[in-house]
C-alpha atoms as a PDB file:
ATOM      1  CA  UNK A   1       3.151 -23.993 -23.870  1.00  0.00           C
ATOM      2  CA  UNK A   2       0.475 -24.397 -21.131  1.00  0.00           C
ATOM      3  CA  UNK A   3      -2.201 -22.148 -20.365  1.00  0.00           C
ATOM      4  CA  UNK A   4      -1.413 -19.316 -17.555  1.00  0.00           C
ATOM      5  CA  UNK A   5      -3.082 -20.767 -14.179  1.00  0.00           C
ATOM      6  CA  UNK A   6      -4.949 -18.008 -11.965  1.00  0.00           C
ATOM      7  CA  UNK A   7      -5.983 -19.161  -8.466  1.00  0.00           C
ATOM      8  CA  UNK A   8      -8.878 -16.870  -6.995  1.00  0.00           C
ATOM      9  CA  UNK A   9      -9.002 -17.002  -3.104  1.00  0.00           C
ATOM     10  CA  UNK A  10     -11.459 -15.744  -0.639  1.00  0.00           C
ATOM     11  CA  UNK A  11     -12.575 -16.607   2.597  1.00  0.00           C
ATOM     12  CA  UNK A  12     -16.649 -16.693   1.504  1.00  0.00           C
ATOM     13  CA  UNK A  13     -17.901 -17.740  -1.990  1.00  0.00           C
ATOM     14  CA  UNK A  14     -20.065 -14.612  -1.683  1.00  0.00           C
ATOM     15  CA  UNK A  15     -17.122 -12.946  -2.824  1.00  0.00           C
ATOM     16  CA  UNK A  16     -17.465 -14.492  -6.300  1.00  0.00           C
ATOM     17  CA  UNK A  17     -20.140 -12.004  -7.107  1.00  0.00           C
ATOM     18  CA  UNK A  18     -16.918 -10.036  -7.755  1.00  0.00           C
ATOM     19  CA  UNK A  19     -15.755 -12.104  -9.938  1.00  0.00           C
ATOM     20  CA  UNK A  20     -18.500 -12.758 -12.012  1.00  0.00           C
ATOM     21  CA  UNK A  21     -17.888 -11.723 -15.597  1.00  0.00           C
ATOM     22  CA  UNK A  22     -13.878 -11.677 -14.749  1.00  0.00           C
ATOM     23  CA  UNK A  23     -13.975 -14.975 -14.904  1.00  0.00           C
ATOM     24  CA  UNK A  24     -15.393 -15.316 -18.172  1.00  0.00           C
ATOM     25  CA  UNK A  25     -12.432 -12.913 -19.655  1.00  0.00           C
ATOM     26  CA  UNK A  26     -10.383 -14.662 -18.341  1.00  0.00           C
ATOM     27  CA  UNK A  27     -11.510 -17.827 -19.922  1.00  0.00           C
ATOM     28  CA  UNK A  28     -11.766 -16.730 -23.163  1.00  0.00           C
ATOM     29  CA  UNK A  29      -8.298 -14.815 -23.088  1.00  0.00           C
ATOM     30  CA  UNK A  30      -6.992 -18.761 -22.190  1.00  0.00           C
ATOM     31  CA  UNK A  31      -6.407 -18.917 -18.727  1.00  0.00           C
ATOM     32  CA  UNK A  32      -7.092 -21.717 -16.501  1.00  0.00           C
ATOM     33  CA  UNK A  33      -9.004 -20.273 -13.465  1.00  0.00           C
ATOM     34  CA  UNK A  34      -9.523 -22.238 -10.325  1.00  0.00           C
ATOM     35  CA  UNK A  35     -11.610 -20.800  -7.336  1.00  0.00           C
ATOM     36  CA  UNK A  36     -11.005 -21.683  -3.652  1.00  0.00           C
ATOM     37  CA  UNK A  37     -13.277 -21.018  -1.071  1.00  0.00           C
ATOM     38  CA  UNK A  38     -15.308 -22.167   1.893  1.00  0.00           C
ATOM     39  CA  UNK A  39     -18.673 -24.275   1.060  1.00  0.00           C
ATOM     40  CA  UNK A  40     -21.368 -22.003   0.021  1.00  0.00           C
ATOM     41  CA  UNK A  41     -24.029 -21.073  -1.675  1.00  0.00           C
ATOM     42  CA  UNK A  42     -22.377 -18.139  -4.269  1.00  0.00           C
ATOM     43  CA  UNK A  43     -19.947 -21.060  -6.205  1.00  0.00           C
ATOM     44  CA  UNK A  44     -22.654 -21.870  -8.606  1.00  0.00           C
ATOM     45  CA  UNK A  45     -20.813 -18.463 -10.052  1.00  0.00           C
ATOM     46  CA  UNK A  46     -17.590 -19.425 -10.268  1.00  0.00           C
ATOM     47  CA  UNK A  47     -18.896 -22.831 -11.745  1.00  0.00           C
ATOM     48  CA  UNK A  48     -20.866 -21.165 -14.525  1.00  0.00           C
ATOM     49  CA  UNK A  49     -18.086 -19.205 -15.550  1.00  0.00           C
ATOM     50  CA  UNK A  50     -15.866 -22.349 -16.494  1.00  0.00           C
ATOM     51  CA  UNK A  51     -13.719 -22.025 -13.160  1.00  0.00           C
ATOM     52  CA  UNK A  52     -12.472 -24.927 -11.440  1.00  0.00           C
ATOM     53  CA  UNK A  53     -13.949 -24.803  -7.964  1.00  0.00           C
ATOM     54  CA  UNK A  54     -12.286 -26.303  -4.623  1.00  0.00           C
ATOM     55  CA  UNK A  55     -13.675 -25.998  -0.897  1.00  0.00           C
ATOM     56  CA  UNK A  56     -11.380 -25.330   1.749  1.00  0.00           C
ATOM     57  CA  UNK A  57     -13.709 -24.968   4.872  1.00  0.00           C
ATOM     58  CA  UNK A  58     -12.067 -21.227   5.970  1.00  0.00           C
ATOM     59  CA  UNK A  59     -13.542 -19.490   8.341  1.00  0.00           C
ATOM     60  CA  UNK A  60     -13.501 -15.527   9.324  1.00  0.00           C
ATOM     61  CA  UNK A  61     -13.058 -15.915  13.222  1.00  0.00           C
ATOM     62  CA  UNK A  62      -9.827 -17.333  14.362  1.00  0.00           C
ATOM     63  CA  UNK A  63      -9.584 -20.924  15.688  1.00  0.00           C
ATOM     64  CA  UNK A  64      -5.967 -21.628  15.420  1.00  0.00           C
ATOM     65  CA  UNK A  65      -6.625 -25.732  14.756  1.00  0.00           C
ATOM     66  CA  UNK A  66      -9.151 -25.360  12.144  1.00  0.00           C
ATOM     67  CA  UNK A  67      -6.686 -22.363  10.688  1.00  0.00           C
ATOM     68  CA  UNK A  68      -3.449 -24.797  10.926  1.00  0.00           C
ATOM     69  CA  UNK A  69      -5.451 -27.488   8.942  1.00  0.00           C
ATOM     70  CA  UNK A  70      -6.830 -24.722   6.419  1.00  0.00           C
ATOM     71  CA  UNK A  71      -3.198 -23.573   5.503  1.00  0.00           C
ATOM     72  CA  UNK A  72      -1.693 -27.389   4.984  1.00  0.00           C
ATOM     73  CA  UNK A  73      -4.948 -27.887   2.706  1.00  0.00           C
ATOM     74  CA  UNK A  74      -4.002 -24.407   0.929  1.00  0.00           C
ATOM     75  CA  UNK A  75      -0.676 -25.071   0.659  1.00  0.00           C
ATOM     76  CA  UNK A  76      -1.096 -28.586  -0.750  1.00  0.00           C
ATOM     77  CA  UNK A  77      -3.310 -26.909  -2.969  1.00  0.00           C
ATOM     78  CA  UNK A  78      -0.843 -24.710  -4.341  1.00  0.00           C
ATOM     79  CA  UNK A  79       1.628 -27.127  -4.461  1.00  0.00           C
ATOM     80  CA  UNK A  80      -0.679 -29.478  -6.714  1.00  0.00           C
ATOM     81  CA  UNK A  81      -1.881 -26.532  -8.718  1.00  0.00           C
ATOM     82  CA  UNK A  82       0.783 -24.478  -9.175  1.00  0.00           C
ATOM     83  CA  UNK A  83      -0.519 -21.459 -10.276  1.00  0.00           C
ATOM     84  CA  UNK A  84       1.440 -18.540 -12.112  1.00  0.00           C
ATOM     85  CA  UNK A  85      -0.583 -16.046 -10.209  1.00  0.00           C
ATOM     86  CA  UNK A  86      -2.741 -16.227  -6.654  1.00  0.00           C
ATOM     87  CA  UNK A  87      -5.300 -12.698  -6.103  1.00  0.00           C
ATOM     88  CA  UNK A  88      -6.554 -13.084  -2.519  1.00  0.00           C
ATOM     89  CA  UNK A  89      -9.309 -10.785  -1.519  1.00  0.00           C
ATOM     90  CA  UNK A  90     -10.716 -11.456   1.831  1.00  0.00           C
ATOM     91  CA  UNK A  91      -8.608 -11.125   5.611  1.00  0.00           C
ATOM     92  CA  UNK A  92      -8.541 -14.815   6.686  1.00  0.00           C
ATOM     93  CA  UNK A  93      -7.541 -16.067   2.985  1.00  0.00           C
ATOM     94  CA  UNK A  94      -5.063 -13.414   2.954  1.00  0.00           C
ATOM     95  CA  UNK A  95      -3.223 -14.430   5.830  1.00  0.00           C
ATOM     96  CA  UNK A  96      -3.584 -17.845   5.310  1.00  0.00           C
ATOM     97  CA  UNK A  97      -3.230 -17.611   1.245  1.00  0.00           C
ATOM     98  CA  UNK A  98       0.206 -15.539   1.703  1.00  0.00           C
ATOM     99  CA  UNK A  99       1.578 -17.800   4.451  1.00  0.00           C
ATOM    100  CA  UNK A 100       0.802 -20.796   2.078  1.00  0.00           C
ATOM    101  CA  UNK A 101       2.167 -19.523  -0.832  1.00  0.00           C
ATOM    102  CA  UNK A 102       5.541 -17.895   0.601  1.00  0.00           C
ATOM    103  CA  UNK A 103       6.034 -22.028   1.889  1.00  0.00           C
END
């Protein structure tokens, strides 16, 4: 049996801060943890915790081509991945992150 798969999603990798520790449980509990969010400065985090990190470029205003590409790469993502569980915590990768998944 394979190890459970948790995908972390949020719009800025700021938001790892919030992770940080979490990650580590969740590591040495024996879950694979990947962590998807736009280029930044803050994945070092997710990195350092043994995550697997992957940049989507998401952004928090709406531009509805840049958002159209962002959910095809998210939901080839999840397709590739697929992860038993997804925890979304920012607007953008919420709607985007729960349109992607439900395809």
């Amino acid at each position: 049996m394979s190890a459970k798969h948790i995908l972390f999603l949020r719009t800025s990798s700021m938001s790892f801060i919030f992770l940080r520790g979490h990650i580590l449980q969740l590591r040495a509990a024996g879950y694979e943890v990947t962590c998807v969010s736009a280029p930044g400065a803050w994945q070092h985090i997710a990195h350092e915790e043994g995550a697997h990190v992957i940049e989507v470029p998401l952004e928090r205003q709406p531009n509805v081509l840049s958002d159209i590409g962002n959910l095809w790469r998210l939901w080839k993502i999840f397709r590739a991945i697929q992860p038993d569980l997804i925890h979304i915590g920012t607007p953008k990768a919420g709607l985007l992150g729960n349109i992607a998944a439900k395809l």
